[in-house]
Protein backbone atom coordinates (compact mmCIF):
# COMPACT_ATOMS: atom_id res chain seq x y z
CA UNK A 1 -36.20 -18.97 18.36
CA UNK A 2 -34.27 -21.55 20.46
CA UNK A 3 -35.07 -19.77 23.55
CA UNK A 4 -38.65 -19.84 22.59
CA UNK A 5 -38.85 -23.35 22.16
CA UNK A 6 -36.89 -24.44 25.33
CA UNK A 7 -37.17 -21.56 27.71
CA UNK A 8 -36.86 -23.95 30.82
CA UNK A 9 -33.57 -25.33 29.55
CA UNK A 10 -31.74 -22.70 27.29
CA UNK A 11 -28.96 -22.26 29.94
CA UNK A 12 -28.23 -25.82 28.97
CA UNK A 13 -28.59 -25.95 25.27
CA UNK A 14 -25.60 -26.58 23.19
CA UNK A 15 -25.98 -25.25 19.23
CA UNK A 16 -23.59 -26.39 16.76
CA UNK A 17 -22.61 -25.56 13.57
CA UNK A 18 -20.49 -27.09 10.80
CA UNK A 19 -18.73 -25.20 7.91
CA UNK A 20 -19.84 -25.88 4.52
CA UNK A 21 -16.48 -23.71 3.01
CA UNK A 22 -13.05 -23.22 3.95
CA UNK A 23 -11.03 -20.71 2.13
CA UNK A 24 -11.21 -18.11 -0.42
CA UNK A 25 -11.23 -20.75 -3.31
CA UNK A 26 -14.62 -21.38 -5.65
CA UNK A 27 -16.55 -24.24 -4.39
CA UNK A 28 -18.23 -25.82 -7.54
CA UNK A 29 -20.52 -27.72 -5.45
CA UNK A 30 -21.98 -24.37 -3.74
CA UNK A 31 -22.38 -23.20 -6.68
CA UNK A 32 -24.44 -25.72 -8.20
CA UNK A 33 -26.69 -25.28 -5.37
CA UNK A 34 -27.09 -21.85 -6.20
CA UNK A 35 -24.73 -20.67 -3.11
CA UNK A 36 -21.58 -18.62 -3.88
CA UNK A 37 -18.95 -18.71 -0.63
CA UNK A 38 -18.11 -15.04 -0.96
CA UNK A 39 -21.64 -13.33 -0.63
CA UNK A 40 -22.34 -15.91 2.65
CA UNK A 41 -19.23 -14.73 3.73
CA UNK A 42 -20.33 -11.18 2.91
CA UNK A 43 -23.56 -11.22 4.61
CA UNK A 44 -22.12 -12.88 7.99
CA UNK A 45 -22.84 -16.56 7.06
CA UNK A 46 -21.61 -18.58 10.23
CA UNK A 47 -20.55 -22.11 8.50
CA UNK A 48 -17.82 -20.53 5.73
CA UNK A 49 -14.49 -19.27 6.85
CA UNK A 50 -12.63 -16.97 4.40
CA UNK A 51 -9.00 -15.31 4.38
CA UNK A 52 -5.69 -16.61 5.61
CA UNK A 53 -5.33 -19.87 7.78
CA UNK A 54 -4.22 -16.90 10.93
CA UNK A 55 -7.50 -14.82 9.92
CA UNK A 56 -9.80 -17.87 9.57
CA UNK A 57 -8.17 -19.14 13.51
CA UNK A 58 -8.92 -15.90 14.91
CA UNK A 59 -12.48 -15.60 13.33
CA UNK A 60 -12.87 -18.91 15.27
CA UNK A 61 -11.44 -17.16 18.57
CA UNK A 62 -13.39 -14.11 18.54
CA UNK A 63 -16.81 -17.06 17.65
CA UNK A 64 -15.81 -18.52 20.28
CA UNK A 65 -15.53 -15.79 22.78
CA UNK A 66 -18.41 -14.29 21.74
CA UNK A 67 -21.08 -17.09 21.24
CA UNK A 68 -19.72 -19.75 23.66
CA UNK A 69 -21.85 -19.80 26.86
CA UNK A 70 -20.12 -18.88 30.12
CA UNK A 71 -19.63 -23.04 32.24
């Protein structure tokens, strides 16, 4: 979709993406909103990070890697 609405200038479009859950721990406030951090983790959700602090960094990494436009 972001290609389609800036073909001309996708090479230099930067995306960005916060976390909205850290950890394995129940988030009450997710969960009012009807969200529960284990099935977005489950179904590839991008802004929670889940495990240990070592899996969570190399989740990160391998984001990175993969997503982060060659400079």
């Amino acid at each position: 979709m972001v290609r389609d609405a800036a073909p001309d200038r996708f090479d230099h479009v930067e995306l960005a993406a916060g976390l909205i859950a850290i950890g394995d721990d129940e988030h009450p406030w997710l969960r009012r909103m009807g969200l529960d951090v284990r099935a977005l983790a489950a179904g590839g959700a991008i802004t929670v990070l889940t495990g240990t602090p070592s899996q969570m960094a190399d989740t990160l990494r391998r984001r990175r890697d993969t997503l982060a436009c060659p400079t």
